[in-house]
Structures are given as C-alpha cells and as structure tokens.
N, C-alpha and C. Protein backbone atom coordinates (compact mmCIF):
# COMPACT_ATOMS: atom_id res chain seq x y z
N UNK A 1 156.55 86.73 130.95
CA UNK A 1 155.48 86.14 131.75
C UNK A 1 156.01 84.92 132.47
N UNK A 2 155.94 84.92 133.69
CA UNK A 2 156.17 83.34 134.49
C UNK A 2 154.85 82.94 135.24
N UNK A 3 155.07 81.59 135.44
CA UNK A 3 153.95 80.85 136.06
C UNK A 3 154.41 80.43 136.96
N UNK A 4 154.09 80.12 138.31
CA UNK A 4 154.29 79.22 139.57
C UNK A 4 153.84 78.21 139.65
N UNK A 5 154.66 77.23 140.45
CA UNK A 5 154.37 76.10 140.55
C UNK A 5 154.64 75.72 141.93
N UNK A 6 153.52 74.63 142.50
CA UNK A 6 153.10 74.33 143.64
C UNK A 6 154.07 74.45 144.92
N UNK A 7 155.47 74.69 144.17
CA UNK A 7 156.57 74.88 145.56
C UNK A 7 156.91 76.16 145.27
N UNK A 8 156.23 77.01 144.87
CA UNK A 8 156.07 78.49 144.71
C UNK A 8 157.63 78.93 143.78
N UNK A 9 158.56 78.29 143.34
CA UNK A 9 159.37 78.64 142.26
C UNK A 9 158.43 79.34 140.79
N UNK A 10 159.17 79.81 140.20
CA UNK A 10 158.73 80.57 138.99
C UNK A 10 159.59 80.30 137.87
N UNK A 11 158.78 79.91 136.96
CA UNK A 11 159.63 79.57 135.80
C UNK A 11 158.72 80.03 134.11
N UNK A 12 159.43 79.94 133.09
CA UNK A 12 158.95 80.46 131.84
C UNK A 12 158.06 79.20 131.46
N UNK A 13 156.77 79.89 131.04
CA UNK A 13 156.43 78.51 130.42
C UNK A 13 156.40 78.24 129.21
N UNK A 14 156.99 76.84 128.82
CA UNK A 14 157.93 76.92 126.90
C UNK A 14 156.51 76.89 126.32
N UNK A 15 157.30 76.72 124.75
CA UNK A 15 156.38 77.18 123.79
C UNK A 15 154.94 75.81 123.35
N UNK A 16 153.72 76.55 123.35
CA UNK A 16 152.58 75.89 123.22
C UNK A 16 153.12 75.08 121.69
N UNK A 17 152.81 73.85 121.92
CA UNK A 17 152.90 72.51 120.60
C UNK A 17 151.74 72.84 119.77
N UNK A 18 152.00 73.31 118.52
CA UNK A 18 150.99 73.21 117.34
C UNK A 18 150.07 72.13 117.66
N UNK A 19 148.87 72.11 117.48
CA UNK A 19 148.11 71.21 117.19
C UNK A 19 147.96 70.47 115.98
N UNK A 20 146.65 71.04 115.34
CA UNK A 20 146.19 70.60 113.69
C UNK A 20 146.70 71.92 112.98
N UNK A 21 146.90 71.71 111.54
CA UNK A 21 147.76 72.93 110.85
C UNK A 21 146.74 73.92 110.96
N UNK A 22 147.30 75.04 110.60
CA UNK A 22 146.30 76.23 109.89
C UNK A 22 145.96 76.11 108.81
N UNK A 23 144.94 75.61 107.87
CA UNK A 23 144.72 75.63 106.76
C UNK A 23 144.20 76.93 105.99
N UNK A 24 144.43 76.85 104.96
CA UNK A 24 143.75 78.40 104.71
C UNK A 24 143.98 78.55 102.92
N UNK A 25 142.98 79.53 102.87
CA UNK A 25 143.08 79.41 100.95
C UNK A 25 144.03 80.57 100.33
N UNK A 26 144.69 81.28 101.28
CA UNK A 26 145.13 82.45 101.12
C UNK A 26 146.30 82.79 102.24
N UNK A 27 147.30 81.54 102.11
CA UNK A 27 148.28 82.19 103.42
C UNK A 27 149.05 83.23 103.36
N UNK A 28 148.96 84.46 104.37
CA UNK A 28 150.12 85.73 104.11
C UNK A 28 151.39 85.82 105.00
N UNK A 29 151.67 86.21 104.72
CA UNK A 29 152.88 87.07 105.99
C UNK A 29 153.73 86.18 105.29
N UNK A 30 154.74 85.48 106.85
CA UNK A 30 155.64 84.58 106.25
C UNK A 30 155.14 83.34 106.01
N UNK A 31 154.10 82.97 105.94
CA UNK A 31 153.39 81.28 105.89
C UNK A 31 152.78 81.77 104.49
N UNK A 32 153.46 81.75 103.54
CA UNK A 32 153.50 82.13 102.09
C UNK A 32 154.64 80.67 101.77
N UNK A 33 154.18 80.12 100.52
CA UNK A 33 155.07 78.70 100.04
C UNK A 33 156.17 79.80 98.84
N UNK A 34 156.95 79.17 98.71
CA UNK A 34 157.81 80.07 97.80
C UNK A 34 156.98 79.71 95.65
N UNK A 35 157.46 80.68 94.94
CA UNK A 35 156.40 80.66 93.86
C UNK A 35 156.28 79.23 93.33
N UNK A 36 157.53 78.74 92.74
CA UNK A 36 157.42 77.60 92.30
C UNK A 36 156.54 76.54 93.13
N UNK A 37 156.58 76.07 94.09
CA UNK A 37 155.82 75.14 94.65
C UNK A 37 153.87 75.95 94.70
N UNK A 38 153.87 77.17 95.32
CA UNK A 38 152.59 77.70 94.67
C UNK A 38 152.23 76.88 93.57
N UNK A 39 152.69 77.16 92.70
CA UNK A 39 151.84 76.88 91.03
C UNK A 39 151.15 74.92 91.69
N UNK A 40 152.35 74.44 91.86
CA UNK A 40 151.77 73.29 92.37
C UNK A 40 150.46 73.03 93.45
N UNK A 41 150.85 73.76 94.34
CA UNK A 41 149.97 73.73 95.56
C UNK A 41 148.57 74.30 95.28
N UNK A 42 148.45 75.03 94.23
CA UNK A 42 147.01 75.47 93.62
C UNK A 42 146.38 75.30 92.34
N UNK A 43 147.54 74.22 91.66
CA UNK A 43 146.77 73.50 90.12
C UNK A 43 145.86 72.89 90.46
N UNK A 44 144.76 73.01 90.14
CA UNK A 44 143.16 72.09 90.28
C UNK A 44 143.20 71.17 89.67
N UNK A 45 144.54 70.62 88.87
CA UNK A 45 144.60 68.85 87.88
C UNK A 45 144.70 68.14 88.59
N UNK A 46 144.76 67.08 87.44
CA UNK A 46 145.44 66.17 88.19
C UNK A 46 146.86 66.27 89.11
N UNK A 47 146.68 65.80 90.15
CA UNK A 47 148.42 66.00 90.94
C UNK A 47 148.87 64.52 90.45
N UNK A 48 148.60 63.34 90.21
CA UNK A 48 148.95 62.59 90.17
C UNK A 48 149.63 62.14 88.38
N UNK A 49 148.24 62.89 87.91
CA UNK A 49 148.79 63.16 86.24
C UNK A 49 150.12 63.81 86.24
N UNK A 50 150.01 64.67 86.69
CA UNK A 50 151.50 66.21 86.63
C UNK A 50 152.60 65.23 87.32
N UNK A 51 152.69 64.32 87.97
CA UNK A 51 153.83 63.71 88.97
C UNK A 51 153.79 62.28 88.04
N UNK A 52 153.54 62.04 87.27
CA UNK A 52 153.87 61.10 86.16
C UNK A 52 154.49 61.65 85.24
N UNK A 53 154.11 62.85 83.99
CA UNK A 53 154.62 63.73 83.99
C UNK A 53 156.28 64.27 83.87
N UNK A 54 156.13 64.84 85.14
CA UNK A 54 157.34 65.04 85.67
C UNK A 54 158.16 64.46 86.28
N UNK A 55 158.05 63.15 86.34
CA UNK A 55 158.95 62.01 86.42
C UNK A 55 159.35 60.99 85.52
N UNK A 56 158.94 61.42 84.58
CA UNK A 56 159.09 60.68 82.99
C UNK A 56 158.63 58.90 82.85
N UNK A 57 157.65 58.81 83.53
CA UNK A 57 157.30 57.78 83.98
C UNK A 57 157.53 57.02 85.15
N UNK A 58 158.59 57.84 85.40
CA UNK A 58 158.86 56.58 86.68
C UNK A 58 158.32 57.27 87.94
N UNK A 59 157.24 56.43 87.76
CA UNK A 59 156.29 56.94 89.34
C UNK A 59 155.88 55.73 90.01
N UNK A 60 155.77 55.90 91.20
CA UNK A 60 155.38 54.80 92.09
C UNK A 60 154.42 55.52 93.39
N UNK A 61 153.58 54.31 93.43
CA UNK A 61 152.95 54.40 95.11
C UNK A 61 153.21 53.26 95.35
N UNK A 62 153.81 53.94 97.01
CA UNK A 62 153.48 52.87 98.16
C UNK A 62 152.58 53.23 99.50
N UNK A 63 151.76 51.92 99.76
CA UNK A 63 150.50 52.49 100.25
C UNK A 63 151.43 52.39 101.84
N UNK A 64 151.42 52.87 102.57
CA UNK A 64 151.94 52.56 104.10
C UNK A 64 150.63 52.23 105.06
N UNK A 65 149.59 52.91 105.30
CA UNK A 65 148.20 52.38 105.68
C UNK A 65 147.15 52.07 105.42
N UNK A 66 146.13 51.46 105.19
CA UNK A 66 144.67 51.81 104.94
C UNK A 66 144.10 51.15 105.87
N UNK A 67 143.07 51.54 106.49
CA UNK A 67 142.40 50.90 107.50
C UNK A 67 141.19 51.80 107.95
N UNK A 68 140.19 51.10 108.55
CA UNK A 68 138.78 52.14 109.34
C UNK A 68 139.51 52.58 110.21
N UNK A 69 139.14 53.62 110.93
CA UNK A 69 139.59 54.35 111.75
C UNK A 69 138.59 55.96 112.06
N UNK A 70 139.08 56.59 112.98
CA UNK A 70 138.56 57.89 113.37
C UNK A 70 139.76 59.11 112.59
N UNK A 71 138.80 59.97 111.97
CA UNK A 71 139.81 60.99 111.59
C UNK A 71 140.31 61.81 112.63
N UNK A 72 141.07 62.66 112.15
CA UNK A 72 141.47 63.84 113.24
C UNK A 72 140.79 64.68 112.88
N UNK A 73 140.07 65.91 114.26
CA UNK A 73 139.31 66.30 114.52
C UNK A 73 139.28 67.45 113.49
N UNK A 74 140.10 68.30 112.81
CA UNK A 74 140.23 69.14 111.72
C UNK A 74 139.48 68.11 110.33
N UNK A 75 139.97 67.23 110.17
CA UNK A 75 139.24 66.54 109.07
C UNK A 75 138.01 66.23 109.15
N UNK A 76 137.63 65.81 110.20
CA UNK A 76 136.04 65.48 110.34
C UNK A 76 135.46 66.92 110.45
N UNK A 77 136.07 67.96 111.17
CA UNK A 77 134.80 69.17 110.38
C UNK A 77 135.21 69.55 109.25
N UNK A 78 136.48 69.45 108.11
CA UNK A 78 135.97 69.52 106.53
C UNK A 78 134.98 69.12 106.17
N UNK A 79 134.92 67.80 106.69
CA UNK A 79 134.01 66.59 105.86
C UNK A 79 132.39 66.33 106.47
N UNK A 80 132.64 67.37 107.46
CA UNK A 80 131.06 67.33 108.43
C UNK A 80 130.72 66.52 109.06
N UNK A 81 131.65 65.79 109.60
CA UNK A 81 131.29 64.49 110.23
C UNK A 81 131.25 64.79 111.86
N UNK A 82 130.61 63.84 112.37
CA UNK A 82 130.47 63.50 113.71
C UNK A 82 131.60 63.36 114.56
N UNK A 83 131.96 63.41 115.89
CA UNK A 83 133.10 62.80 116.59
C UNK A 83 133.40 61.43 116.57
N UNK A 84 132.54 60.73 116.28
CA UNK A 84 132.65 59.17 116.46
C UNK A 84 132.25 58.79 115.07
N UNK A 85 132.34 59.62 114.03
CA UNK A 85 131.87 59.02 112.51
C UNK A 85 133.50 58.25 111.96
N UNK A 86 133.35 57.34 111.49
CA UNK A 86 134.21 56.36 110.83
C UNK A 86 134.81 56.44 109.33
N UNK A 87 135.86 56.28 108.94
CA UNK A 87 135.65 56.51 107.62
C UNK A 87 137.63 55.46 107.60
N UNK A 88 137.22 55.04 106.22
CA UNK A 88 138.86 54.95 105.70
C UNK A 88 139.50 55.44 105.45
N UNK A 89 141.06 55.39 106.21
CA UNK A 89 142.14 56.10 106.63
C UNK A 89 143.22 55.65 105.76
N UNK A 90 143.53 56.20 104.69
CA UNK A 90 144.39 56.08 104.03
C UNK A 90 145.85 57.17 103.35
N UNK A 91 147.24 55.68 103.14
CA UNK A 91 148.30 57.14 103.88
C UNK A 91 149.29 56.49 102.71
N UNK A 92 149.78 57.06 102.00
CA UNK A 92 150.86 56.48 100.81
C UNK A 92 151.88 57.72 100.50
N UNK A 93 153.02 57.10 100.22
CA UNK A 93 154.17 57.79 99.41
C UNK A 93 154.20 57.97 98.25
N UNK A 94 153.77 58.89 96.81
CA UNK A 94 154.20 58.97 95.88
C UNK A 94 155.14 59.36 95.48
N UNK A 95 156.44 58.48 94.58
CA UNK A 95 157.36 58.69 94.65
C UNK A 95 157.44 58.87 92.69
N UNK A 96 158.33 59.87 92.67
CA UNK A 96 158.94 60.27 91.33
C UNK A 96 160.86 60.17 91.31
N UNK A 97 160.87 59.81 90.07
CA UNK A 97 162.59 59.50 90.27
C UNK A 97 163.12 58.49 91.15
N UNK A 98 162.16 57.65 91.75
CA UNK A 98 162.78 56.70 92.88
C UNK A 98 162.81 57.85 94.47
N UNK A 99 162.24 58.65 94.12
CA UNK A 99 162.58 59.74 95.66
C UNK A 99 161.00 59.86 95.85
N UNK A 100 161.02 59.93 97.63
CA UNK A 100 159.68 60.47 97.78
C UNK A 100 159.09 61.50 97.53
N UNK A 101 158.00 62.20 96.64
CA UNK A 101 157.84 63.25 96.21
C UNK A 101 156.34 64.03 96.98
N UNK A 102 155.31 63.40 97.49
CA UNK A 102 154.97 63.67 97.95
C UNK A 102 154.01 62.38 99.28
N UNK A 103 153.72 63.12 100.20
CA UNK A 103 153.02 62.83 101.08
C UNK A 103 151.41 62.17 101.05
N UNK A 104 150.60 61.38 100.63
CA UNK A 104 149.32 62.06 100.43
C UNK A 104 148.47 61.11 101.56
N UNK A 105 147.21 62.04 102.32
CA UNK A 105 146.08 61.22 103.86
C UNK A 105 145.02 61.17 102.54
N UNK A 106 144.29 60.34 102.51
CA UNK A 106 142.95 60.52 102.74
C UNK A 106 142.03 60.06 103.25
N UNK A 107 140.90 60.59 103.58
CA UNK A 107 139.95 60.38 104.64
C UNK A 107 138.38 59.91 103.35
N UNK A 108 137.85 59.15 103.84
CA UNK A 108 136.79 58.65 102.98
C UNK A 108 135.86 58.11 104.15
N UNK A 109 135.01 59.00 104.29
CA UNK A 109 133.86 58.03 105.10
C UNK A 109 133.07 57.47 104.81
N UNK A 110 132.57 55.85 105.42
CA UNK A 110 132.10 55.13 105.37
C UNK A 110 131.07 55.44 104.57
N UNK A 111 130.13 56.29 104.89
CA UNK A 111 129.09 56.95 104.59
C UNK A 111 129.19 56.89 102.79
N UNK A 112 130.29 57.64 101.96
CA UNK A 112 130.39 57.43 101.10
C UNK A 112 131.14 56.41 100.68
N UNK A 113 131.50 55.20 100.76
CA UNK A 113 131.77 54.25 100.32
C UNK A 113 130.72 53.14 100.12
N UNK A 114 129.73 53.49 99.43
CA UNK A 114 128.51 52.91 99.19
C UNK A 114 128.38 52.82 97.91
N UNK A 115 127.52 51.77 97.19
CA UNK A 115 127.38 52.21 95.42
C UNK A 115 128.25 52.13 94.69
N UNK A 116 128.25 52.81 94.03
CA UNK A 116 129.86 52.61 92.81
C UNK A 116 131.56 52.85 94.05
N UNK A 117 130.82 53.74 94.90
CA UNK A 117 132.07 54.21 95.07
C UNK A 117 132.95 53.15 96.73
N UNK A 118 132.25 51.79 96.44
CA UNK A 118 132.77 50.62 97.32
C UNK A 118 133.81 50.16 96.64
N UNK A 119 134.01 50.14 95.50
CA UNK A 119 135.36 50.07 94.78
C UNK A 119 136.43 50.81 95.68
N UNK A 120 136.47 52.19 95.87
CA UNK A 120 137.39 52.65 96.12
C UNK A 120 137.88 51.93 97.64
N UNK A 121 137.39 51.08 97.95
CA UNK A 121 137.93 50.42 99.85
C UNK A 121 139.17 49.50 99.05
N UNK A 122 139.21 48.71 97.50
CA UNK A 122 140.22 48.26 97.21
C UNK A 122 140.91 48.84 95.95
N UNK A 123 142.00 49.86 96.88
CA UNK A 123 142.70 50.83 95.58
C UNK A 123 143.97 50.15 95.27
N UNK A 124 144.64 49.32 96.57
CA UNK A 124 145.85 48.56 96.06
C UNK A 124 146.42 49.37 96.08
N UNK A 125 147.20 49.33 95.42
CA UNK A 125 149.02 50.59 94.95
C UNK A 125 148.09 51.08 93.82
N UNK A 126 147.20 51.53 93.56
CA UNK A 126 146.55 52.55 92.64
C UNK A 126 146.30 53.63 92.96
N UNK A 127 147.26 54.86 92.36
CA UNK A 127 146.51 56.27 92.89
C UNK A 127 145.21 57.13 93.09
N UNK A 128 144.93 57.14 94.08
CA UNK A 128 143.18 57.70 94.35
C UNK A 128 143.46 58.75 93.18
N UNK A 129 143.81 59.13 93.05
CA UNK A 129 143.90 60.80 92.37
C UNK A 129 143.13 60.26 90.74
N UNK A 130 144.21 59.39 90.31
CA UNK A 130 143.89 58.68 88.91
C UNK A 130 142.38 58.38 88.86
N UNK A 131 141.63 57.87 89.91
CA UNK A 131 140.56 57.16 89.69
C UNK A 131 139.29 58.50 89.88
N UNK A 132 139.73 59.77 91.00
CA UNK A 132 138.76 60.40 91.28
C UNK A 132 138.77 61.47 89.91
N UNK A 133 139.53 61.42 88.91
CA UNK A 133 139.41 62.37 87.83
C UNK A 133 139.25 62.11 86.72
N UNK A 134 139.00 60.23 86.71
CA UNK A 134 137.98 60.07 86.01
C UNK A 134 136.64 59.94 85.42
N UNK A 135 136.12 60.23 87.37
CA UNK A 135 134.90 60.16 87.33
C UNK A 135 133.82 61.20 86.93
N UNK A 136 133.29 60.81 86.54
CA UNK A 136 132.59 62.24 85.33
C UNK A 136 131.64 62.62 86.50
N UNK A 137 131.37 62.47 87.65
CA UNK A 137 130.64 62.72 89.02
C UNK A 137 131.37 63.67 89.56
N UNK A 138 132.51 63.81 89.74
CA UNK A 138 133.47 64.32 90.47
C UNK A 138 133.52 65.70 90.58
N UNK A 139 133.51 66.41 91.68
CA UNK A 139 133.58 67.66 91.85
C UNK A 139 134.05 68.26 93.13
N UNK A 140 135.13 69.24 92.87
CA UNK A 140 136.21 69.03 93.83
C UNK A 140 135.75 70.68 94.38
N UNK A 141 136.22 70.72 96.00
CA UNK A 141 135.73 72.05 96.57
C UNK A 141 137.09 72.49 96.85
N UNK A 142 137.31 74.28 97.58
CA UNK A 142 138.31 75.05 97.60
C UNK A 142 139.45 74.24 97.82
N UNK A 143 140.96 74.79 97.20
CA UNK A 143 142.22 73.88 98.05
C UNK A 143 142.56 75.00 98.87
N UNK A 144 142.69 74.25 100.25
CA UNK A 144 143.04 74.72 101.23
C UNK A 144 145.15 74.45 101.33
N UNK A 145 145.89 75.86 101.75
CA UNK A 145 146.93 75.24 102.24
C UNK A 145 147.77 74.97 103.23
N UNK A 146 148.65 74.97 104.13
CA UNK A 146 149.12 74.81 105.14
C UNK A 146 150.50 74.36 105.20
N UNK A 147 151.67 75.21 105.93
CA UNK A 147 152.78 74.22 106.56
C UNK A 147 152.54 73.33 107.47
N UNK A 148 153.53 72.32 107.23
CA UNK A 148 153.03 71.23 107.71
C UNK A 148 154.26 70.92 108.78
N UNK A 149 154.12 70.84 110.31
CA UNK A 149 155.40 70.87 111.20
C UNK A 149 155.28 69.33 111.79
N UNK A 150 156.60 69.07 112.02
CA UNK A 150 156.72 67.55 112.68
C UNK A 150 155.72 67.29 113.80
N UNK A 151 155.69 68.47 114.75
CA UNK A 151 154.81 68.66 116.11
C UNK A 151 153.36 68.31 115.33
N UNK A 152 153.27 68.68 114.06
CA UNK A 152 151.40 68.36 113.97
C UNK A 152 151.34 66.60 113.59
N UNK A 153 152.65 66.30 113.84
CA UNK A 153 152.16 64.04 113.98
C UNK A 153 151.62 63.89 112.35
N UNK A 154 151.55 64.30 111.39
CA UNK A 154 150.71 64.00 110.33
C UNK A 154 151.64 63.14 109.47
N UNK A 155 153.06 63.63 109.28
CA UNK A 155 153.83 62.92 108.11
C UNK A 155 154.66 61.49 109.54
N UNK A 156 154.81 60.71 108.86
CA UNK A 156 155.89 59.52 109.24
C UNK A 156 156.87 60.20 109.67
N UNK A 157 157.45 59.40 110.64
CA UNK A 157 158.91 59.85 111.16
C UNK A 157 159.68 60.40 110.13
N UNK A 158 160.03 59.06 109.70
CA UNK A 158 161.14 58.97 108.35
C UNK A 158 161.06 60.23 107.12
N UNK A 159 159.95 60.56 106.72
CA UNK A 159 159.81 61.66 106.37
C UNK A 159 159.64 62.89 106.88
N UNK A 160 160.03 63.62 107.71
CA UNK A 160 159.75 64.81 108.49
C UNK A 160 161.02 65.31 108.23
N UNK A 161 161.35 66.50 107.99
CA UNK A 161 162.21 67.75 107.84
C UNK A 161 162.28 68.61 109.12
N UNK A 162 163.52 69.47 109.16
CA UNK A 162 163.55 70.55 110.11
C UNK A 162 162.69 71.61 109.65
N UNK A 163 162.25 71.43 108.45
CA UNK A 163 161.55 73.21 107.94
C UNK A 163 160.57 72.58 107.49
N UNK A 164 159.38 73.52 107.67
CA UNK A 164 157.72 73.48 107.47
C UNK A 164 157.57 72.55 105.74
N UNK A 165 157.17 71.46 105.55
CA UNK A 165 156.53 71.24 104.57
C UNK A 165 155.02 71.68 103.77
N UNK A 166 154.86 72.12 103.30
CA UNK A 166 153.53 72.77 102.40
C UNK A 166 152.77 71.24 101.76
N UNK A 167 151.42 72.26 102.55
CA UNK A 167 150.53 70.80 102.22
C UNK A 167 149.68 71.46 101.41
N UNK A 168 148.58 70.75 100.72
CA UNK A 168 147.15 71.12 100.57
C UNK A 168 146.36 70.30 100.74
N UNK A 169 145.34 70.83 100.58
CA UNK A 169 143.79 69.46 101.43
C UNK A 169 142.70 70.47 100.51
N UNK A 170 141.71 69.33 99.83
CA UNK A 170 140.48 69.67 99.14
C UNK A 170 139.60 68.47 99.38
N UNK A 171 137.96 68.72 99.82
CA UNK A 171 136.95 68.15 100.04
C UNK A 171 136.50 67.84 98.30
N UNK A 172 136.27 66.46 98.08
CA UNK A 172 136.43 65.81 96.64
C UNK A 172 134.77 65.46 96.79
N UNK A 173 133.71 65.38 95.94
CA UNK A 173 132.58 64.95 95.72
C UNK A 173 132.49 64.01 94.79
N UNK A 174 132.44 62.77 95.08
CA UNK A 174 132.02 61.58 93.76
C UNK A 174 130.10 61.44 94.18
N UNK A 175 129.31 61.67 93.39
CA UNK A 175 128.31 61.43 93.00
C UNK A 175 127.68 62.02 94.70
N UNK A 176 128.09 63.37 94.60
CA UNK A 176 127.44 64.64 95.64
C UNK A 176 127.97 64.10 97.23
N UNK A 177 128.93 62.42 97.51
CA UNK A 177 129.41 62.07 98.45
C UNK A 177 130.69 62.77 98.83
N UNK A 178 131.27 62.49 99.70
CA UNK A 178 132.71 63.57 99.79
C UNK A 178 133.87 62.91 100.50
N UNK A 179 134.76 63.17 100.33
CA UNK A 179 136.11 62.94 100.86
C UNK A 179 137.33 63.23 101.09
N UNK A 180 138.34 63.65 101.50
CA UNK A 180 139.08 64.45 102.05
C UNK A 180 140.26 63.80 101.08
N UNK A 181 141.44 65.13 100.67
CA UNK A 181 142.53 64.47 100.08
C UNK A 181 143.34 65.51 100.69
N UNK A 182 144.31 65.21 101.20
CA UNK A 182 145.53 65.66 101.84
C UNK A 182 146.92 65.33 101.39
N UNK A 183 147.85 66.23 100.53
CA UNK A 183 148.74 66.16 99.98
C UNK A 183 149.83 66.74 100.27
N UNK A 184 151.18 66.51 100.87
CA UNK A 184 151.95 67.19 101.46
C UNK A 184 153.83 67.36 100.69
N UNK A 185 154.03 68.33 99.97
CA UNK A 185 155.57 67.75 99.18
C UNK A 185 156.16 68.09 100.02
N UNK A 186 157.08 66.63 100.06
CA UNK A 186 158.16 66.27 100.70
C UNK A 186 159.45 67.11 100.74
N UNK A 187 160.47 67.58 101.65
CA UNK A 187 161.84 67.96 101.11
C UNK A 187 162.76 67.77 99.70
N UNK A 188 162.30 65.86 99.53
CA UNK A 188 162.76 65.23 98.37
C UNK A 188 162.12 65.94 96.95
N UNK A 189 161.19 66.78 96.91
CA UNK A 189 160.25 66.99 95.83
C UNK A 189 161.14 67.93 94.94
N UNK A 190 161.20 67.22 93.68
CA UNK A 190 162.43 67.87 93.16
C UNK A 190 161.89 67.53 91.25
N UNK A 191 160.39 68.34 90.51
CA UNK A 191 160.26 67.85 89.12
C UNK A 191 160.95 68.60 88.35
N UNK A 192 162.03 68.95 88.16
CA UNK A 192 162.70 69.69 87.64
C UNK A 192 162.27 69.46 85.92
N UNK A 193 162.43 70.74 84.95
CA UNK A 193 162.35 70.22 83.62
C UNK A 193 160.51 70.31 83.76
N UNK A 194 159.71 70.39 84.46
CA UNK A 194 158.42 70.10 83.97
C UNK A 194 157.54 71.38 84.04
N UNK A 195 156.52 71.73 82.98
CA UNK A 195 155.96 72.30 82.43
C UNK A 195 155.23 73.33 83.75
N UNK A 196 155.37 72.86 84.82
CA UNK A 196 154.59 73.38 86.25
C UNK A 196 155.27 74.27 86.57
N UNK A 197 156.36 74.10 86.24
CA UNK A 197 157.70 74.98 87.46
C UNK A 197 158.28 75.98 86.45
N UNK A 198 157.47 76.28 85.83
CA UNK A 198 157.53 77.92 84.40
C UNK A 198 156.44 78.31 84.04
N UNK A 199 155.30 78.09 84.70
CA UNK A 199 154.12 78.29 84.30
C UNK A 199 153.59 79.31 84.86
N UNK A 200 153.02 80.62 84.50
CA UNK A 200 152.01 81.82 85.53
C UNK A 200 151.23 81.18 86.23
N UNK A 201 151.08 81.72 87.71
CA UNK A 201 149.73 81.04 88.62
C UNK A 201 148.79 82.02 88.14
C-alpha cells in the first residue's frame, strides 16, 4: 500500500505507534508471557508480600512520583472516570536484591481519597500493596494483562528494554471506592529459589 503526498511522490507509510497496551484477561497467540512469570502475573496475593519473600528481605521502594494529575485515557475508563476527573498519580520502583524488580502506576482518584482512605495521599516509601491487603474492606476486581512496549511512554527511560515487558493492572475496592494498580516486571526481575516459580497456575 502507498500513500501520496502533496508533490504527488509515493511512499510506504511506516508502522502505526502503539498507543495504550492491550489489556486483556486471557492473552493468546504470541502475546502469551512465558509460564514462570504467568504464575506471577495471575497470583491474586500479595505481590508485594511474594517480593519480600523472594528477596529474603531485602526489598526496597523508591517512590519516583506522586502527584494530582490526569490519568491516561485507558485508566480512567477502568476506573469510570470522567476526561477531566483527577486522581493521584503514583509511580515507584520495587526493588529485590538491590535490582529493580518491578515497575508499579497507580491511579487513585480523588473521589476515593476521602475517609479512612486520606491516609493513603501519605504512603512515603511504603508499599500500597502492604496497606491495601490489610484492609478487611478490600476487594480486588479481574487482573488484566498486557506487554508493555517503550512506544506505550508508561515505564521511565532508564527502565525500558528492547523486548515487551508483561504487566498487569487490577481495579482495587477499599470500602466499595476504587483504584487502579498497575504492575509491570522489569528485565531485572530475577526471584529465583522462591516458592512462585514451581508452583501449578
């Protein structure tokens, strides 16, 4: 197929830039994660428990953003929100072994940061994960999964790979409110030895 252009030359036109990922609860073909990372990408635990875990303690977050902001337009229809609805934008490295192990966004709108759950605007270097699975409110909807490509802008420079990273994303309910968690393992993701990576899905 060629297209013309205004001085009537003809040329190929290159390849359309991914947008927002494909998410999906059931990827086939070749957008299949290989088994081991599966088991991960669809444990309903804690992720943050399992990555303590499997790093024999030595786990760390570092927060790189938090701030109000507008989500991207895939997240605000998880979360049902408006085009112009607001919510806190938050973006950290969890790291195991001293290596980055995974990626994690989340999206929290304003809306639910009301009531008990105004705490969560000051998490500090505290893992959301830790705090949302304690809450005896808490109730988490389908995990969605997705490769994750440099072209979709989501991970930091510094972290981006030549080959698709595997994400997942689940809509979280604290006290029937909701919020988006987006989790992406890194190239570096490496729990070797842990109870996940021998386990039947």
């Amino acid at each position: 197929m060629y297209v013309f252009s205004s001085s009537g030359s003809r040329h190929r036109p290159g390849p359309r830039k991914p947008g927002e990922p494909v998410w999906s609860a059931r990827p086939g073909g070749n957008r299949r994660p290989a088994a081991h990372l599966r088991r991960w990408l669809l444990d309903r635990g804690s992720l943050t428990q399992h990555l303590i875990c499997a790093s024999q303690g030595r786990f760390a977050v570092q927060v790189l953003h938090q701030a109000i902001g507008c989500p991207r337009p895939g997240e605000a229809r998880a979360l049902g929100l408006g085009p112009r609805r607001r919510a806190l934008i938050r973006e950290v490295i969890l790291y195991g072994r001293d290596q980055p192990w995974v990626f994690a966004r989340s999206i929290l709108p304003l809306s639910t940061l009301t009531g008990r759950q105004r705490a969560l605007r000051r998490l500090d270097d505290r893992p959301l994960g830790a705090l949302l699975f304690k809450d005896p409110s808490m109730r988490r909807g389908p995990i969605e999964m997705a490769p994750i490509l440099p072209a979709h802008g989501i991970l930091p420079l510094h972290l981006q790979h030549p080959q698709p990273a595997w994400g997942r994303r689940s809509v979280f309910y604290l006290d029937a409110k909701p919020l988006l968690v987006c989790e992406i393992f890194l190239a570096t993701f490496g729990p070797t030895g842990h109870p996940m990576d021998n386990s039947a899905l």
